[in-house]
Protein backbone atom coordinates (compact mmCIF):
# COMPACT_ATOMS: atom_id res chain seq x y z
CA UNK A 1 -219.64 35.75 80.98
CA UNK A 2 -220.57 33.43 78.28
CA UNK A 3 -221.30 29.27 78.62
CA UNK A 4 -218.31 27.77 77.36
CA UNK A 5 -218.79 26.10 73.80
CA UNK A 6 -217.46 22.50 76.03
CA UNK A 7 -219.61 20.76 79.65
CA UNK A 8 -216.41 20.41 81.25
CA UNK A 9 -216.64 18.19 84.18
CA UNK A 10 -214.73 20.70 86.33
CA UNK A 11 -214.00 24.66 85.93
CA UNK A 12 -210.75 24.98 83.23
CA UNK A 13 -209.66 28.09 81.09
CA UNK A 14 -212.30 29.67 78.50
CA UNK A 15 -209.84 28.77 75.86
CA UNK A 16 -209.68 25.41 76.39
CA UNK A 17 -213.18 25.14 76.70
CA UNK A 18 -214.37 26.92 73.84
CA UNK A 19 -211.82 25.51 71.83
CA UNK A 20 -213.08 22.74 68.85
CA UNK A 21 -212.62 21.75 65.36
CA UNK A 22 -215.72 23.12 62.79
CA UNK A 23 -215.55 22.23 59.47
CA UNK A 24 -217.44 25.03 58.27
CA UNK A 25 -215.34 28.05 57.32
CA UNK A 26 -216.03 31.57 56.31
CA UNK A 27 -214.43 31.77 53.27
CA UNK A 28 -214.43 35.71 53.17
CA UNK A 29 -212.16 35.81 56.45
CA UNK A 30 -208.53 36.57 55.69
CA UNK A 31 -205.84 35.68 57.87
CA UNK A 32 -202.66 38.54 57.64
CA UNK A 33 -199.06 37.82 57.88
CA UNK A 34 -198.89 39.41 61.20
CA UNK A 35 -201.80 36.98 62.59
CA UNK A 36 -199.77 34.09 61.16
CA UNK A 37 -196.76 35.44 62.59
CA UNK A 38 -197.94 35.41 66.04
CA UNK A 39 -199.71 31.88 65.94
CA UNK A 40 -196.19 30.92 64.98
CA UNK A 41 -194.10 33.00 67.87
CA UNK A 42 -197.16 31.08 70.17
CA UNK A 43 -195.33 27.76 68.76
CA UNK A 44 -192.00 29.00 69.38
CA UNK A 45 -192.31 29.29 72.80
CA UNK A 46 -193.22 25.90 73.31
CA UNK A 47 -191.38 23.96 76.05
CA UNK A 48 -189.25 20.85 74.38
CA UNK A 49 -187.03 18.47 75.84
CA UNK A 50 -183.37 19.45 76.14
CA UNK A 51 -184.71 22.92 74.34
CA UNK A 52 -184.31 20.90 70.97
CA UNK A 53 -187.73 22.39 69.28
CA UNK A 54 -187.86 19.73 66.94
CA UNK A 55 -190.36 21.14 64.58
CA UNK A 56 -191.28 23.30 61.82
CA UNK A 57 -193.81 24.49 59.49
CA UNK A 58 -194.79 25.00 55.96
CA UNK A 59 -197.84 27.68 55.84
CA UNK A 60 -199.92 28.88 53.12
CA UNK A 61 -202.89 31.64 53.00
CA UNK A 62 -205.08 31.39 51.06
CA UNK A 63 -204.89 32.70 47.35
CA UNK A 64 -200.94 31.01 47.25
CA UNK A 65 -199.49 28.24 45.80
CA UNK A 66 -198.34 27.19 48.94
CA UNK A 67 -201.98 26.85 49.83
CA UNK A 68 -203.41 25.38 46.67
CA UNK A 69 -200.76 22.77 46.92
CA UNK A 70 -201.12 21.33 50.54
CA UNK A 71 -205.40 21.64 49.75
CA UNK A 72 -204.12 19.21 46.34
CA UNK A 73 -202.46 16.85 48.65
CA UNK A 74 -205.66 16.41 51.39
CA UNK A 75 -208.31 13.69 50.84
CA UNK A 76 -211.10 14.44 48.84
CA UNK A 77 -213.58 15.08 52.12
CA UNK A 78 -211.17 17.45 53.31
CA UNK A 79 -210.69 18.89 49.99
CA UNK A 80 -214.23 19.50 49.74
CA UNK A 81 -214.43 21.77 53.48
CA UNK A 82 -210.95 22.93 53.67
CA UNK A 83 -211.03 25.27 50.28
CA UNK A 84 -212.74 27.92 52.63
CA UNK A 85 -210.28 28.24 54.92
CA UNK A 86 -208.14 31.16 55.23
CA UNK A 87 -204.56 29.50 55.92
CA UNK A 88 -203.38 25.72 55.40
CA UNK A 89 -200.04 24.63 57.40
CA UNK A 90 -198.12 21.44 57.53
CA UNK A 91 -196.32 20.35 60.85
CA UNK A 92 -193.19 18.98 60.67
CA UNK A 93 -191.20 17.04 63.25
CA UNK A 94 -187.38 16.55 63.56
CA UNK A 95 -187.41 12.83 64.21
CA UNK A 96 -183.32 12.58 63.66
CA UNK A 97 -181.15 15.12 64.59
CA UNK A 98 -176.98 14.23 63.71
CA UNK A 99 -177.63 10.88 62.99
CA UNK A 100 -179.49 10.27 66.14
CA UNK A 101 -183.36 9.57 66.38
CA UNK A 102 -184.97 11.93 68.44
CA UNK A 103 -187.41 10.26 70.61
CA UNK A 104 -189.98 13.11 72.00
CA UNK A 105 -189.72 15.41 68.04
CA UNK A 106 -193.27 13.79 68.05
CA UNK A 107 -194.56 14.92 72.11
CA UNK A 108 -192.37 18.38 71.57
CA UNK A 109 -194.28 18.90 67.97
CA UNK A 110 -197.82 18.16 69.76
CA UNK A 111 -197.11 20.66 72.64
CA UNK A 112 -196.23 23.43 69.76
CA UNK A 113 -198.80 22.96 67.75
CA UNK A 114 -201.21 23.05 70.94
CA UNK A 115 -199.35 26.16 71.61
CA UNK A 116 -200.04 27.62 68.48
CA UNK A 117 -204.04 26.91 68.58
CA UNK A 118 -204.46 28.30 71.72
CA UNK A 119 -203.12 31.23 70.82
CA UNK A 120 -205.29 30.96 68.11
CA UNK A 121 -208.17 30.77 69.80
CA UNK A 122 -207.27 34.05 72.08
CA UNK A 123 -207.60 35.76 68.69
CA UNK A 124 -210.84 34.42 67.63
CA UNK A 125 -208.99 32.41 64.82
CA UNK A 126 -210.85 28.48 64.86
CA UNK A 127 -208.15 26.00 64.27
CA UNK A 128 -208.60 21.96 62.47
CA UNK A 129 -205.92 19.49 62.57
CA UNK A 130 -206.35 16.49 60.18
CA UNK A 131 -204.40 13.74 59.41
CA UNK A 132 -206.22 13.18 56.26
CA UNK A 133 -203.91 13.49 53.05
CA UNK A 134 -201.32 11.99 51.33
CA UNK A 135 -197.72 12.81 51.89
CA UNK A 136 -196.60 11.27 48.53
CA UNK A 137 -198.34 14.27 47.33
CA UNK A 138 -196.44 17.10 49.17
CA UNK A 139 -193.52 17.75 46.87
CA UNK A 140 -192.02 20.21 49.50
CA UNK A 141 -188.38 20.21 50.14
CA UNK A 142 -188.26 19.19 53.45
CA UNK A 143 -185.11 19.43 55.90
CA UNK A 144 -183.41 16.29 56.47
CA UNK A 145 -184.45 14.21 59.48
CA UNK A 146 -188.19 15.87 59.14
CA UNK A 147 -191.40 14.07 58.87
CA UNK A 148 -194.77 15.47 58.13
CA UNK A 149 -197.38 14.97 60.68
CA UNK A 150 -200.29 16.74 60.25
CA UNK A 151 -202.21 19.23 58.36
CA UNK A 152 -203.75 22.34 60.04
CA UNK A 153 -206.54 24.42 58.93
CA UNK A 154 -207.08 28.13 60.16
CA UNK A 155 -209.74 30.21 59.99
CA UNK A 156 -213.38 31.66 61.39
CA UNK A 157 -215.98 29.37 61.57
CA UNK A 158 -219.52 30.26 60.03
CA UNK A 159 -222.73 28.31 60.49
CA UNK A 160 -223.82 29.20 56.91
CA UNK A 161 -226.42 27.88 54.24
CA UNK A 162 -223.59 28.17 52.19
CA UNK A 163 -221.89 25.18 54.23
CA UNK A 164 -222.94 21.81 52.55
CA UNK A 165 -225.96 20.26 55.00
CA UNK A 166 -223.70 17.16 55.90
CA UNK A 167 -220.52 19.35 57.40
CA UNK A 168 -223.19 21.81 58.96
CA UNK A 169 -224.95 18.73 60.95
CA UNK A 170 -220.77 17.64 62.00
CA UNK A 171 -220.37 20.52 63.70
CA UNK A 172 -223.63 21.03 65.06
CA UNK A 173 -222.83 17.35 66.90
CA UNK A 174 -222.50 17.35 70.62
CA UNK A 175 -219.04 17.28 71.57
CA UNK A 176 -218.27 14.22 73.89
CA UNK A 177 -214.62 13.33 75.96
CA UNK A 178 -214.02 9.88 77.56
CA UNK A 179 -214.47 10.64 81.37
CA UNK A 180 -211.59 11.65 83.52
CA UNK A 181 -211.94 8.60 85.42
CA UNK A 182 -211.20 6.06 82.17
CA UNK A 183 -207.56 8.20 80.98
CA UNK A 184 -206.24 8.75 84.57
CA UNK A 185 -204.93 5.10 85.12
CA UNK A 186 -203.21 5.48 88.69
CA UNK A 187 -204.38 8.34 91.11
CA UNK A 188 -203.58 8.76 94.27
């Protein structure tokens, strides 16, 4: 058995303690449809209140326009890593639905998106979210009552000379987590 990537305080799942965010892609891994296709069923599946699933996604590999486009609308420093990466998605979340505001499209998005990088990492595939770019740019026809939320980046991480020095030393950074003690207000 491996050390997990994470010093967790207390045993929890491989996946969620290998799981992080590099920077520093390998730009000659290629993501598939069918990959993409199950990250997304992963999302599907998510639990949301009153089953609404208040969420969708616009997903580009790269070599699209799709792609090109959301990388055009990121800021410059994630310009610079995220051109390596092998798939670039936008999350979406269905913050009015008839008229009516939909108070958890933001919780319910989170939990799919989680969803979808865990599967992620059960596949090998290293997953960055980012809320670095500029939705003016995005010129996507987007649903009524959707909101973009985030950006996600998908791909295999490489530890490369290839890698500019500064991202390299990012994700070569110890990993640190406030303690359990300071987000667990009330415990009995």
């Amino acid at each position: 058995m491996s050390t997990p990537r994470n010093e967790t305080t207390r045993p929890i799942h491989g996946l969620l303690a290998d799981r992080w965010s590099p920077r520093g892609f390998d730009s000659s891994f290629e993501l598939d449809r069918e990959q993409m296709r199950t990250l997304f069923e992963a999302a599907r599946w998510s639990p949301s209140a009153f089953n609404y699933q208040p969420w969708a996604f616009i997903s580009g590999r790269r070599g699209t326009d799709t792609f090109q486009h959301i990388l055009d609308g990121l800021l410059p420093f994630n310009q610079a890593w995220a051109e390596r990466v092998s798939a670039l998605v936008l999350t979406l979340a269905q913050v009015e639905r008839e008229g009516e505001p939909v108070p958890t499209a933001y919780y319910d998005l989170g939990q799919a998106v989680a969803h979808l990088t865990f599967q992620a990492e059960a596949l090998d595939i290293d997953v960055h979210q980012m809320t670095g770019f500029d939705v003016a740019k995005f010129e996507f026809e987007i649903p009524e009552g959707y909101e973009i939320v985030t950006a996600v980046a998908l791909g295999r991480f490489v530890d490369s000379e290839e890698i500019p020095e500064k991202i390299r030393e990012r994700d070569a950074a110890p990993r640190a987590r406030k303690p359990v003690e300071e987000i667990v207000l009330v415990r009995d």
